[in-house]
PDB file of N, CA and C in Angstrom:
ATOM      1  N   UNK A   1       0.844  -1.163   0.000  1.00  0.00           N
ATOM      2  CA  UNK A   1       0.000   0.000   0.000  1.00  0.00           C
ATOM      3  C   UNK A   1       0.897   1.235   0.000  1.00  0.00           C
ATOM      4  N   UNK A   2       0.509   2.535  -0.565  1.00  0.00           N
ATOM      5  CA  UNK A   2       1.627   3.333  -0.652  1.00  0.00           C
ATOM      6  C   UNK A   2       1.044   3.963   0.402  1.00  0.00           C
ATOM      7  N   UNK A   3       2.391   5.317   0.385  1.00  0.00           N
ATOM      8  CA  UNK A   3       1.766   6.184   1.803  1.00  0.00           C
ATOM      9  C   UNK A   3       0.413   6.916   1.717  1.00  0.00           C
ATOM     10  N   UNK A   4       0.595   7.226   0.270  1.00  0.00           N
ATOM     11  CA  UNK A   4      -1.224   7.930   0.087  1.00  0.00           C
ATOM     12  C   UNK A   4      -2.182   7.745   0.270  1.00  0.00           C
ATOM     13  N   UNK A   5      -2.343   6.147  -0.182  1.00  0.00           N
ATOM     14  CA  UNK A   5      -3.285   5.320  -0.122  1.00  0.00           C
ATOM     15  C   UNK A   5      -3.404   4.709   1.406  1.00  0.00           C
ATOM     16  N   UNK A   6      -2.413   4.887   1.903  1.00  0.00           N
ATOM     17  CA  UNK A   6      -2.855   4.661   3.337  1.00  0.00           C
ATOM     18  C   UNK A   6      -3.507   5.596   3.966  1.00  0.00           C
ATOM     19  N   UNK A   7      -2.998   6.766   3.852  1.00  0.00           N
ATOM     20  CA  UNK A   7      -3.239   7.677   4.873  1.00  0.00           C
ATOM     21  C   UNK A   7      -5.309   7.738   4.124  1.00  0.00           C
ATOM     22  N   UNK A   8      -5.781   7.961   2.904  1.00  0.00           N
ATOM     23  CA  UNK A   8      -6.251   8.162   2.455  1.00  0.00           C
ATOM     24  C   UNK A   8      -7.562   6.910   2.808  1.00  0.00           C
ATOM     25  N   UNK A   9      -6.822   5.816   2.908  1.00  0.00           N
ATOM     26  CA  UNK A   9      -7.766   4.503   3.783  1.00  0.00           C
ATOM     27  C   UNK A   9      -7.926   5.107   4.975  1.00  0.00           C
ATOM     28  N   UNK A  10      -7.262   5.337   6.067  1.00  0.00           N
ATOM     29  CA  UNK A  10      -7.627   5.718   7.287  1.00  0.00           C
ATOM     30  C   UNK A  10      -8.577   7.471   7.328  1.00  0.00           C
ATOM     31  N   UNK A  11      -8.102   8.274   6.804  1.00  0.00           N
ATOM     32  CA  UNK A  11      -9.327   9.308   6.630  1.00  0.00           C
ATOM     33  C   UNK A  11     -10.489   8.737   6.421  1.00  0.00           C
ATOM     34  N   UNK A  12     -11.199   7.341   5.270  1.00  0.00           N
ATOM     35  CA  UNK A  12     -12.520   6.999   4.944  1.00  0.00           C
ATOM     36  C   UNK A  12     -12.893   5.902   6.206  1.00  0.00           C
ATOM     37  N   UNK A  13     -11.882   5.971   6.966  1.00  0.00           N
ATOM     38  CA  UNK A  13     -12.608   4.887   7.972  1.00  0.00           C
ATOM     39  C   UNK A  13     -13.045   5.805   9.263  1.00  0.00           C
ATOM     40  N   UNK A  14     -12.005   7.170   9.187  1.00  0.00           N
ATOM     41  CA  UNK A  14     -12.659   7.931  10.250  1.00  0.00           C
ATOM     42  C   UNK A  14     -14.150   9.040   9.864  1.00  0.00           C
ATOM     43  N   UNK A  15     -13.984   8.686   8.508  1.00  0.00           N
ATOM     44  CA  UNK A  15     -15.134   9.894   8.221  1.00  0.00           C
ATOM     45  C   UNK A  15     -16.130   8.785   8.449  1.00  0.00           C
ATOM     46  N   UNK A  16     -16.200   7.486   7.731  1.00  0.00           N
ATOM     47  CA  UNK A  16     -17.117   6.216   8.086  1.00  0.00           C
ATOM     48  C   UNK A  16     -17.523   6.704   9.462  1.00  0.00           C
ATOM     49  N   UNK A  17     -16.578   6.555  10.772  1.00  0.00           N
ATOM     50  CA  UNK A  17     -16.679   6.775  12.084  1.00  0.00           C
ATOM     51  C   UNK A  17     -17.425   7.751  12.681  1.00  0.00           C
ATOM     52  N   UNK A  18     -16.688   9.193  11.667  1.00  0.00           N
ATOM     53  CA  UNK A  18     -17.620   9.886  12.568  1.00  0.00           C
ATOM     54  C   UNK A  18     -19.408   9.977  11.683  1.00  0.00           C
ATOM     55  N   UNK A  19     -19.584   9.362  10.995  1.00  0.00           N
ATOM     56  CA  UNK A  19     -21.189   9.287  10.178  1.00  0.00           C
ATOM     57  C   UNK A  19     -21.938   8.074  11.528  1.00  0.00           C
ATOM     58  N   UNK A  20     -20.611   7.672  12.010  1.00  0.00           N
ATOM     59  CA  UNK A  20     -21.540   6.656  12.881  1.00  0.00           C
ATOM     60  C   UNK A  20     -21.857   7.417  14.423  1.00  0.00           C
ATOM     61  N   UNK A  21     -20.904   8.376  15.104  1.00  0.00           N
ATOM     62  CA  UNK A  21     -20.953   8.993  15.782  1.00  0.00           C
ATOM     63  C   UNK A  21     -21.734  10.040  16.011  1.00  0.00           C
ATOM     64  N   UNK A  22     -22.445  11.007  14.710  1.00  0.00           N
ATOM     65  CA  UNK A  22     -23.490  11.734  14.555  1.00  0.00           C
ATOM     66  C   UNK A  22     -24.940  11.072  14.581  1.00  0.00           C
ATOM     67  N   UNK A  23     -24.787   9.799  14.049  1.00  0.00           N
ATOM     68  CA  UNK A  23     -26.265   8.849  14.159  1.00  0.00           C
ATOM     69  C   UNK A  23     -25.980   8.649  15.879  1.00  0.00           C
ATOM     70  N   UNK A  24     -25.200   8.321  16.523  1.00  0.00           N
ATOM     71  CA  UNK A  24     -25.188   7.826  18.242  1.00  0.00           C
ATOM     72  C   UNK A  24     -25.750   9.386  18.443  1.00  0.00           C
ATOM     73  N   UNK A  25     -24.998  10.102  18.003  1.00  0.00           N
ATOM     74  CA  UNK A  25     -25.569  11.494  19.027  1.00  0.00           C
ATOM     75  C   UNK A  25     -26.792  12.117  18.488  1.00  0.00           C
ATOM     76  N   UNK A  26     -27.397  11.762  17.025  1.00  0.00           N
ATOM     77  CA  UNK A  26     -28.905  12.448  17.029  1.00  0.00           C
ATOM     78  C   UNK A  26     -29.867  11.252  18.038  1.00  0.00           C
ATOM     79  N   UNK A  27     -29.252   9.998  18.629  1.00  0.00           N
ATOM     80  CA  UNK A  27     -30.255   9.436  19.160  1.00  0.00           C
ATOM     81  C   UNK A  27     -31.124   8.428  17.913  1.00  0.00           C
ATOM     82  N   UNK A  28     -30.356   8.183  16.816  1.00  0.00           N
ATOM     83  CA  UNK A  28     -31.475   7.914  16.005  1.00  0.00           C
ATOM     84  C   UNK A  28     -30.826   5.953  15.932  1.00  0.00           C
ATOM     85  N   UNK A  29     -31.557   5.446  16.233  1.00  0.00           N
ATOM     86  CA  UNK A  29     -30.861   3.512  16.390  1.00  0.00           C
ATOM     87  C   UNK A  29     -30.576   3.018  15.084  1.00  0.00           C
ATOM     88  N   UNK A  30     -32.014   3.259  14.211  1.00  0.00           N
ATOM     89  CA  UNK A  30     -31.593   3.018  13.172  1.00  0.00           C
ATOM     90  C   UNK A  30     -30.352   3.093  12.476  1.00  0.00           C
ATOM     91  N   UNK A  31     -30.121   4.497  12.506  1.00  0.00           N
ATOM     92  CA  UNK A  31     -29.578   5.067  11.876  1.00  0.00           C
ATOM     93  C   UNK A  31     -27.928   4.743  12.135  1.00  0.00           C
ATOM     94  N   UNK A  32     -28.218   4.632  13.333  1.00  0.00           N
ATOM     95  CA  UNK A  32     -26.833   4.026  14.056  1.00  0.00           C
ATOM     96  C   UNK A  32     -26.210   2.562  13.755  1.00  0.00           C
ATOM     97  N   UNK A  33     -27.519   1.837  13.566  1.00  0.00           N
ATOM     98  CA  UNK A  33     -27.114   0.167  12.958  1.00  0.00           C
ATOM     99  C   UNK A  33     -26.745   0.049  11.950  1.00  0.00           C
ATOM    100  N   UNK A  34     -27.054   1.168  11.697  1.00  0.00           N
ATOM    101  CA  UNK A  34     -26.672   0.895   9.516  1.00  0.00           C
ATOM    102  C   UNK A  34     -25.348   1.590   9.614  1.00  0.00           C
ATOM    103  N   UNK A  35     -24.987   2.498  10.266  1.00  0.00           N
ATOM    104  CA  UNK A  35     -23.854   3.117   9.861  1.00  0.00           C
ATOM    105  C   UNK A  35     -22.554   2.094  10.595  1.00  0.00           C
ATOM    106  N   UNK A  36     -23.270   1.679  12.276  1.00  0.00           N
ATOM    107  CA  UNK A  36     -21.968   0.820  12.494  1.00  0.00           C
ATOM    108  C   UNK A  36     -21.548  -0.766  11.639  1.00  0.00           C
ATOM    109  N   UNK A  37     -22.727  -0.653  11.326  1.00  0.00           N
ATOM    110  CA  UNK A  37     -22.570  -2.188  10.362  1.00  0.00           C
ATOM    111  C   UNK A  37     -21.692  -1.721   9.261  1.00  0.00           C
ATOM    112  N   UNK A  38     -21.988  -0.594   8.333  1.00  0.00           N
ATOM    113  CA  UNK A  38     -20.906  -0.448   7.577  1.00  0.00           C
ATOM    114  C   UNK A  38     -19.793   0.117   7.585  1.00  0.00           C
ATOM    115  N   UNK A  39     -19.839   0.718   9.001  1.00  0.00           N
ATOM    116  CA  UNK A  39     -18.349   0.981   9.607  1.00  0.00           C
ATOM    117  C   UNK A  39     -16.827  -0.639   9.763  1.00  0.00           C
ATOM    118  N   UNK A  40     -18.304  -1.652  10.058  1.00  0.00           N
ATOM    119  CA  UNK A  40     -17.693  -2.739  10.297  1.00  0.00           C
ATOM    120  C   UNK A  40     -17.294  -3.386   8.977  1.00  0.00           C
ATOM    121  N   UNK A  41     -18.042  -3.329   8.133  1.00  0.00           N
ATOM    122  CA  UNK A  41     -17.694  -3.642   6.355  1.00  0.00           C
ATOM    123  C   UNK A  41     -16.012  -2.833   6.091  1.00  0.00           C
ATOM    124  N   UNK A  42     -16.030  -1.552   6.031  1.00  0.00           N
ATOM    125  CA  UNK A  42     -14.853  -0.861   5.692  1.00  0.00           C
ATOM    126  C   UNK A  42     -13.399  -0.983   6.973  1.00  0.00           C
ATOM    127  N   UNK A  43     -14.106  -1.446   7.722  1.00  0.00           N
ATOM    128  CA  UNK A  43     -13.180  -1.773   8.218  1.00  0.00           C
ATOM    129  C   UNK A  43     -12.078  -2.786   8.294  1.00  0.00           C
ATOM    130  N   UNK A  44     -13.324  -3.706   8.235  1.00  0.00           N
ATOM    131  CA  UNK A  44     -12.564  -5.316   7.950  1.00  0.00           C
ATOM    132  C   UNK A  44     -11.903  -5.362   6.859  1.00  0.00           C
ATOM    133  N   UNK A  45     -12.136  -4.694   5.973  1.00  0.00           N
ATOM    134  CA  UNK A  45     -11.445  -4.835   3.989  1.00  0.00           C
ATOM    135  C   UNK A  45     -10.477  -4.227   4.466  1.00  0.00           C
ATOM    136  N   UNK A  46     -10.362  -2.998   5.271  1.00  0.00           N
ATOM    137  CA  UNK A  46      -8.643  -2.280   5.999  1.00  0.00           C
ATOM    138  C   UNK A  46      -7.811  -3.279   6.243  1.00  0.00           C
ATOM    139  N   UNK A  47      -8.414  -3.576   7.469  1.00  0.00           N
ATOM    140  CA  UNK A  47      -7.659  -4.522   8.368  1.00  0.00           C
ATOM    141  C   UNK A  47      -7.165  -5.387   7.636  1.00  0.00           C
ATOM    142  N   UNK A  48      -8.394  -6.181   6.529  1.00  0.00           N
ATOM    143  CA  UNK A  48      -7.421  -7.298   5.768  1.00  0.00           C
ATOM    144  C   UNK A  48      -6.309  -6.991   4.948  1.00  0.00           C
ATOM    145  N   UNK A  49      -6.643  -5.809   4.315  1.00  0.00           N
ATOM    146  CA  UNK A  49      -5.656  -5.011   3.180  1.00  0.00           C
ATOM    147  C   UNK A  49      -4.206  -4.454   3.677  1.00  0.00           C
ATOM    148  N   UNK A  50      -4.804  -4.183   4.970  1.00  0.00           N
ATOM    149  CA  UNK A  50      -2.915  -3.516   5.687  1.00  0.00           C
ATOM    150  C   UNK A  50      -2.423  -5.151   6.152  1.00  0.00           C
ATOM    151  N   UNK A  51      -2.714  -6.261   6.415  1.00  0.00           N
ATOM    152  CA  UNK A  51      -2.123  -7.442   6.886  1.00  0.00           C
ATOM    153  C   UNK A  51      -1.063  -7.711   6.194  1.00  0.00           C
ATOM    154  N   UNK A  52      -1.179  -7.379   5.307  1.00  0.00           N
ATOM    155  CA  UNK A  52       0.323  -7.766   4.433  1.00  0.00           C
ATOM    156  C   UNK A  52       1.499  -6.795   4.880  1.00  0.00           C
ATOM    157  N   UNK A  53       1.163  -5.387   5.503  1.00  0.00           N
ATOM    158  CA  UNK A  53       1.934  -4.460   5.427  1.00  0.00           C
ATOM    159  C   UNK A  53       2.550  -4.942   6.671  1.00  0.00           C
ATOM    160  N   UNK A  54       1.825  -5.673   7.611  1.00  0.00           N
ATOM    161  CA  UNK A  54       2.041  -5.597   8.650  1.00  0.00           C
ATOM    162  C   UNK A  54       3.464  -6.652   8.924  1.00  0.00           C
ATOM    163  N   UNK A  55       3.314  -7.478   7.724  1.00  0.00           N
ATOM    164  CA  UNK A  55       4.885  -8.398   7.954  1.00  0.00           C
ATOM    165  C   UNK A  55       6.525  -7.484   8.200  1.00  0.00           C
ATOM    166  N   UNK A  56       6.241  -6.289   7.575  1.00  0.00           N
ATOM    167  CA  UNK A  56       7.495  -5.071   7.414  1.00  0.00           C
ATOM    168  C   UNK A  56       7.286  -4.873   8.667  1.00  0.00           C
ATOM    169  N   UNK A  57       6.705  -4.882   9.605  1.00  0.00           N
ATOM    170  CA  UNK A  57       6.540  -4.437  10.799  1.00  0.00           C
ATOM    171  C   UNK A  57       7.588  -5.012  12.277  1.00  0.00           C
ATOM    172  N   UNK A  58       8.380  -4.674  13.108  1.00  0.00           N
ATOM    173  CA  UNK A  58       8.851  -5.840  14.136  1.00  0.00           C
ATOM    174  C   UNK A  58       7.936  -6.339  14.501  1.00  0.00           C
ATOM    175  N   UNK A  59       7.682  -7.464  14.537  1.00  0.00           N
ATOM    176  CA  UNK A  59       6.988  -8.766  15.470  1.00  0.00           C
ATOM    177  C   UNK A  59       6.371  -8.510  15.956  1.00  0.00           C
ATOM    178  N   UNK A  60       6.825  -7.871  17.389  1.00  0.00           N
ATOM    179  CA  UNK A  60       6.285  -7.037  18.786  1.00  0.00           C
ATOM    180  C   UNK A  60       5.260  -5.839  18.392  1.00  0.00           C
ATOM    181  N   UNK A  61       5.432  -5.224  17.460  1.00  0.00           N
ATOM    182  CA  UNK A  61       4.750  -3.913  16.800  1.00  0.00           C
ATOM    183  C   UNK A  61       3.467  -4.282  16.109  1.00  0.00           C
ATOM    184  N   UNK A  62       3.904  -5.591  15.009  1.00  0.00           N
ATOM    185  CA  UNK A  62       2.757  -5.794  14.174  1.00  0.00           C
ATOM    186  C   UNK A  62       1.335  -6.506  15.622  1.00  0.00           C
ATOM    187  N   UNK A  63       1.827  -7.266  16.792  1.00  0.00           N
ATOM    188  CA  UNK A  63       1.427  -8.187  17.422  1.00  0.00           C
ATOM    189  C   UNK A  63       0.336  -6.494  18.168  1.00  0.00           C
ATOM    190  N   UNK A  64       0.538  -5.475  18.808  1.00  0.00           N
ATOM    191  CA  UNK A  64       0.202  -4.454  18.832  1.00  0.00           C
ATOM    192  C   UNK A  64      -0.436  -4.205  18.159  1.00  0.00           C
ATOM    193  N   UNK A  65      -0.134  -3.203  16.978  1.00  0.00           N
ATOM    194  CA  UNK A  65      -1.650  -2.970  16.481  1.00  0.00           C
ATOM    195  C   UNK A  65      -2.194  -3.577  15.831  1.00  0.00           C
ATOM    196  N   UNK A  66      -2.516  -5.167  15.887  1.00  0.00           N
ATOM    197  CA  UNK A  66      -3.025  -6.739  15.295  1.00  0.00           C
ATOM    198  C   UNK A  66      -4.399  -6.318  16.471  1.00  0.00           C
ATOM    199  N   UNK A  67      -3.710  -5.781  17.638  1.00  0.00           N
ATOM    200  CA  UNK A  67      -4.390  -6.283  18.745  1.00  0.00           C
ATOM    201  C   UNK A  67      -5.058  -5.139  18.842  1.00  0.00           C
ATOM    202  N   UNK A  68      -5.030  -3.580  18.434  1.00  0.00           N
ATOM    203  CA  UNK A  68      -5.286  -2.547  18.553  1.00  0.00           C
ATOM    204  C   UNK A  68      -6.904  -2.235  17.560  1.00  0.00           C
ATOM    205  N   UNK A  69      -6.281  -2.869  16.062  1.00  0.00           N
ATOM    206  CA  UNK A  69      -7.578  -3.643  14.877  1.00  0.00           C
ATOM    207  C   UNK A  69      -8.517  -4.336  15.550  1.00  0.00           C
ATOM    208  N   UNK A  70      -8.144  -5.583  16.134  1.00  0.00           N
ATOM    209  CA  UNK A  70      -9.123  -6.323  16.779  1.00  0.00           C
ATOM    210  C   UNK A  70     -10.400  -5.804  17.497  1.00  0.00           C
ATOM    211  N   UNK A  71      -9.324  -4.641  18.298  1.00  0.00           N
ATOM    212  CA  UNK A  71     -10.381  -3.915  19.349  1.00  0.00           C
ATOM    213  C   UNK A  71     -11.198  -3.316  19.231  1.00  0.00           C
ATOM    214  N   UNK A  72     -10.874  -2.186  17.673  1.00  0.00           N
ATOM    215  CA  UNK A  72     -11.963  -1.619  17.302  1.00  0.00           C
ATOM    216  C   UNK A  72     -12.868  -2.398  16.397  1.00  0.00           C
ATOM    217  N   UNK A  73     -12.699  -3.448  16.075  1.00  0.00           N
ATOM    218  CA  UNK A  73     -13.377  -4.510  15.215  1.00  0.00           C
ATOM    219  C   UNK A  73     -14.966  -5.181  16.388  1.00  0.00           C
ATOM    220  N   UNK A  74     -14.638  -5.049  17.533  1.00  0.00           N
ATOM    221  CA  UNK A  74     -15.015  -5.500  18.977  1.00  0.00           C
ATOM    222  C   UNK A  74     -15.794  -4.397  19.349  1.00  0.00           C
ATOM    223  N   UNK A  75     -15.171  -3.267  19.207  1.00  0.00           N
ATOM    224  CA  UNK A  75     -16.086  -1.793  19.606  1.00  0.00           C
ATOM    225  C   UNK A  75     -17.291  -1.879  18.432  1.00  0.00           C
ATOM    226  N   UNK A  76     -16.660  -1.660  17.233  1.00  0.00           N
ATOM    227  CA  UNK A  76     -18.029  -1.487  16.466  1.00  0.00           C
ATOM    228  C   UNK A  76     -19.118  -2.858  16.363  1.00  0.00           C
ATOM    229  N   UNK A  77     -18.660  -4.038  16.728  1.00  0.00           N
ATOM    230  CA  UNK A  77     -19.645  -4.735  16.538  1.00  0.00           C
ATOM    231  C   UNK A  77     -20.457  -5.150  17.988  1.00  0.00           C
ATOM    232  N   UNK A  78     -20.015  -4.439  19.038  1.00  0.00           N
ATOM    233  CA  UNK A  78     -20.755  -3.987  20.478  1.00  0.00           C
ATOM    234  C   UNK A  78     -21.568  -2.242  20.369  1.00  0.00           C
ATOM    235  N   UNK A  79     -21.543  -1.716  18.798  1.00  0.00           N
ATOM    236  CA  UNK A  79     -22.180  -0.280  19.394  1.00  0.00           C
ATOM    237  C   UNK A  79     -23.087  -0.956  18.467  1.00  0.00           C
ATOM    238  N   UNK A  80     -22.830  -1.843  17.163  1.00  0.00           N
ATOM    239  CA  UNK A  80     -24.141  -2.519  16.357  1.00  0.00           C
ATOM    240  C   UNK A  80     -24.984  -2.801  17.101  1.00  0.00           C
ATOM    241  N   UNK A  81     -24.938  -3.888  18.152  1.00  0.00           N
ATOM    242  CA  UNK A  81     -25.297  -4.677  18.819  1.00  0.00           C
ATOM    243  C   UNK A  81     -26.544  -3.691  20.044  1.00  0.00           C
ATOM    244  N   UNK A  82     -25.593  -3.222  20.557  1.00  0.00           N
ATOM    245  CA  UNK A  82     -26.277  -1.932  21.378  1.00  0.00           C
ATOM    246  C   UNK A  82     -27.704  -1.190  21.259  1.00  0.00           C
ATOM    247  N   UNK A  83     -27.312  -0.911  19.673  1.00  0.00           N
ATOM    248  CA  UNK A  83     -28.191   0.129  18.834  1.00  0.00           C
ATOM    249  C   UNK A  83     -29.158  -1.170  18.170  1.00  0.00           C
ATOM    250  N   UNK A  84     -29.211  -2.119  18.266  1.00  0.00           N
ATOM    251  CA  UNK A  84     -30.285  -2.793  17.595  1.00  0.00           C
ATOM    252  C   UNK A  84     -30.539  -3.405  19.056  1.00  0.00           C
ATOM    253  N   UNK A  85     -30.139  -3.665  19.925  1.00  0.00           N
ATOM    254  CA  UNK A  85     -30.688  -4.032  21.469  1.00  0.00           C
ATOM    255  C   UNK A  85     -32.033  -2.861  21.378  1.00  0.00           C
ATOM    256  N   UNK A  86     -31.571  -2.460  22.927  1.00  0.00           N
ATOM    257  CA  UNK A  86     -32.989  -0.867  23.572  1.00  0.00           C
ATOM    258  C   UNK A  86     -32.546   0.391  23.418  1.00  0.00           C
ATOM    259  N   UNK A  87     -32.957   0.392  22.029  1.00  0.00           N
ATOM    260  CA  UNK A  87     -32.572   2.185  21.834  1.00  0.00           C
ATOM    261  C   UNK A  87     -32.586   3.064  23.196  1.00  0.00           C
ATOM    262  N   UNK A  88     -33.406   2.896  23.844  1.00  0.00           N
ATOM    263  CA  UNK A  88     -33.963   3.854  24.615  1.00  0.00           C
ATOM    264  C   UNK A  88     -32.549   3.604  25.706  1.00  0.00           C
ATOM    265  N   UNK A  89     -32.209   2.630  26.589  1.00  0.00           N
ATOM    266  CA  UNK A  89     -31.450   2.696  27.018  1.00  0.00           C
ATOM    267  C   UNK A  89     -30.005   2.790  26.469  1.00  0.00           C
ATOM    268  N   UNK A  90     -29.266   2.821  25.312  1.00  0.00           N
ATOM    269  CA  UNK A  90     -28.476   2.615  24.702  1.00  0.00           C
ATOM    270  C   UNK A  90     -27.345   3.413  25.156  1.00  0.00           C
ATOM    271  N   UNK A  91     -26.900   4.771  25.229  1.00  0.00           N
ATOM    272  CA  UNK A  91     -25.760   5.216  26.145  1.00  0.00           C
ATOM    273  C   UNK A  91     -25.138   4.885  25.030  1.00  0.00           C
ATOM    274  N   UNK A  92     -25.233   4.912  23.746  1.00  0.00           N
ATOM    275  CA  UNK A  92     -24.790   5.113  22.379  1.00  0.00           C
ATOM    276  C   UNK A  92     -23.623   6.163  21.824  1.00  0.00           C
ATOM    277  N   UNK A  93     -24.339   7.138  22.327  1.00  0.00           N
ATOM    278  CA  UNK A  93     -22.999   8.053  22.359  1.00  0.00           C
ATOM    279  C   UNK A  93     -21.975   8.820  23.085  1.00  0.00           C
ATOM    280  N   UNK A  94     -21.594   8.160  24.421  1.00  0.00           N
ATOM    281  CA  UNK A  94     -20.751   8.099  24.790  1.00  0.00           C
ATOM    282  C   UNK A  94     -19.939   7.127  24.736  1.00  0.00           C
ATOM    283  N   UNK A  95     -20.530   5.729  24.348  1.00  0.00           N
ATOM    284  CA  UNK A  95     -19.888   4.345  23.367  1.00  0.00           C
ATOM    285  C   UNK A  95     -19.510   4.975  22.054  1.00  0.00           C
ATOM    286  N   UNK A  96     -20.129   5.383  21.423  1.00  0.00           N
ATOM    287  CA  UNK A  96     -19.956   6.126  19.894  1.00  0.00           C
ATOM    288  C   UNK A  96     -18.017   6.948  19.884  1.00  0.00           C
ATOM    289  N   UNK A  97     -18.432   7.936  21.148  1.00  0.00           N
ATOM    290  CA  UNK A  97     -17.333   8.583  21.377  1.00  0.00           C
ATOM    291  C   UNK A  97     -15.561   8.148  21.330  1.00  0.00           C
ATOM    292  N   UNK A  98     -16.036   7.098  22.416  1.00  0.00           N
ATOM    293  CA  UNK A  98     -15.156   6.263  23.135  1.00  0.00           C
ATOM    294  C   UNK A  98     -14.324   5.439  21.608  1.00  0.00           C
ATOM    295  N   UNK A  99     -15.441   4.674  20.653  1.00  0.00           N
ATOM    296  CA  UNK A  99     -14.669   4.275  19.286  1.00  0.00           C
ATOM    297  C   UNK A  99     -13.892   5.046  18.719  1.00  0.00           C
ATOM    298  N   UNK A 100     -14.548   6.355  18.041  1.00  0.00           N
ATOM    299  CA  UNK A 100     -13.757   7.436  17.580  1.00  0.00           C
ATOM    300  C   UNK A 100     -12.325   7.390  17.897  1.00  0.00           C
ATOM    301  N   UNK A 101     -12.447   7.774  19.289  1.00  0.00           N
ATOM    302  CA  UNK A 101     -10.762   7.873  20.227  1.00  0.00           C
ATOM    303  C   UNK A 101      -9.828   6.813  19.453  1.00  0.00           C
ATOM    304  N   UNK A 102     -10.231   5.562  19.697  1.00  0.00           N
ATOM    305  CA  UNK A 102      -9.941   4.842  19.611  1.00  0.00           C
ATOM    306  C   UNK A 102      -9.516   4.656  18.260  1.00  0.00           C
ATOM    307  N   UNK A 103      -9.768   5.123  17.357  1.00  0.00           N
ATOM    308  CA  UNK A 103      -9.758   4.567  16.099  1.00  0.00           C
ATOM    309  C   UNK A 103      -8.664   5.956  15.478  1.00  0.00           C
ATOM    310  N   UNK A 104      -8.742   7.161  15.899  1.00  0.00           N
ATOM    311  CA  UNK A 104      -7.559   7.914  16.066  1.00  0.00           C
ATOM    312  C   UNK A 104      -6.604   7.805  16.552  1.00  0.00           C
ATOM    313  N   UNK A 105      -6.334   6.738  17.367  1.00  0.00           N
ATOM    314  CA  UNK A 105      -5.098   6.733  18.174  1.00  0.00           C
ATOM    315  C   UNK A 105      -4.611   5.379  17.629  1.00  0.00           C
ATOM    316  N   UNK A 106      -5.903   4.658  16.775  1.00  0.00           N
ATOM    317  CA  UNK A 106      -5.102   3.723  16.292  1.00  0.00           C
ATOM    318  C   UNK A 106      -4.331   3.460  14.575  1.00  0.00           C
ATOM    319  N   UNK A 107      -5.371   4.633  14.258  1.00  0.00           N
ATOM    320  CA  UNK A 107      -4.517   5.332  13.110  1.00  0.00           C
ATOM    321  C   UNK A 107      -2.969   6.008  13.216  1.00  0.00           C
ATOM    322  N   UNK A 108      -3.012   7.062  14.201  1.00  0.00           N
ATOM    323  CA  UNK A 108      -1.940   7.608  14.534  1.00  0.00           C
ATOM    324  C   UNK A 108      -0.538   6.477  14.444  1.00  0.00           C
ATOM    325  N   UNK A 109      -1.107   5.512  15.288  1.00  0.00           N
ATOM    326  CA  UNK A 109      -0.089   4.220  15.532  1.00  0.00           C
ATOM    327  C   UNK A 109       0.228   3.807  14.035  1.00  0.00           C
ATOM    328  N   UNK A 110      -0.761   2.794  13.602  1.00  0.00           N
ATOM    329  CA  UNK A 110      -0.563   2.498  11.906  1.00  0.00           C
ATOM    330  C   UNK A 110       0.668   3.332  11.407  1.00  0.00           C
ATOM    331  N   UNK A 111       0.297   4.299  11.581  1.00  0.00           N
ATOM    332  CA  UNK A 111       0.974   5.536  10.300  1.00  0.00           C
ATOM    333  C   UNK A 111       2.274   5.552  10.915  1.00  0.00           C
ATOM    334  N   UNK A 112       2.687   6.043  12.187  1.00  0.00           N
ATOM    335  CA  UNK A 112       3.912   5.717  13.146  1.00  0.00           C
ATOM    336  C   UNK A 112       4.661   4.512  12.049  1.00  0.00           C
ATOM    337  N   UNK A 113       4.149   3.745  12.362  1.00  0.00           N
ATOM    338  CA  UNK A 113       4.764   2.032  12.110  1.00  0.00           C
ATOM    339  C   UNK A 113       5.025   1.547  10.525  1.00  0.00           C
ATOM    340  N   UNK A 114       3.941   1.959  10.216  1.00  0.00           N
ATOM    341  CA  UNK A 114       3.753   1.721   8.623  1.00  0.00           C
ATOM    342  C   UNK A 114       4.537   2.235   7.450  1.00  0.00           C
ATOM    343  N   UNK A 115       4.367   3.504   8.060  1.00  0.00           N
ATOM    344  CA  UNK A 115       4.842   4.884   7.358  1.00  0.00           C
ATOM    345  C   UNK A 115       6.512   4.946   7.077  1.00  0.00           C
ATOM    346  N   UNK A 116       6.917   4.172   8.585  1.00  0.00           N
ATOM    347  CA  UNK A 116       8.283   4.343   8.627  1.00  0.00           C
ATOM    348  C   UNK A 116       9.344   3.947   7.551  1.00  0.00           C
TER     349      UNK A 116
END
């Protein structure tokens, strides 16, 4: 993957992110299931697509953010889950939030590692 195309994958997974983060915060479930479900689509095609990159990586590094992917792979398919549970109780978007972070800091990392 080149550097463009990386950096350029991780911008469409955070704009993905935050389309899912505006559905948590209008309150709307629907709206929220559809977006984290296809948050979870673009994600997984990432994750599979940087795996190769990840062999250039030390061991210890790739084993990191292997484990960092996973997590947000785990977040979005617990805010799916959430948002098609009881809307009403859902606490959606401060879960919503919490991914975001997460998915910035695990970009940041990628690019650190990848980039190098």
């Amino acid at each position: 993957m080149s550097p463009s195309q990386f950096v350029h994958d991780h911008d469409q997974l955070l704009a993905h992110a935050h389309s899912t983060l505006a559905a948590a915060h209008a309150h709307d479930a629907a709206r929220l299931e559809a977006e984290a479900l296809r948050l979870f689509e673009v994600l997984n095609e990432h994750v599979g697509a940087e795996r190769m990159d990840l062999r250039h990586v030390a061991p210890g590094d790739a084993r990191l953010l292997e484990r960092g992917q996973q997590r947000i792979v785990d977040l979005v398919v617990e805010l799916a889950a959430l948002a098609a549970g009881n809307p009403d109780d859902c606490r959606c978007d401060g879960f919503a939030d919490r991914l975001v972070a997460q998915m910035i800091l695990q970009a940041d990392a990628e690019r650190r590692h990848l980039l190098a």
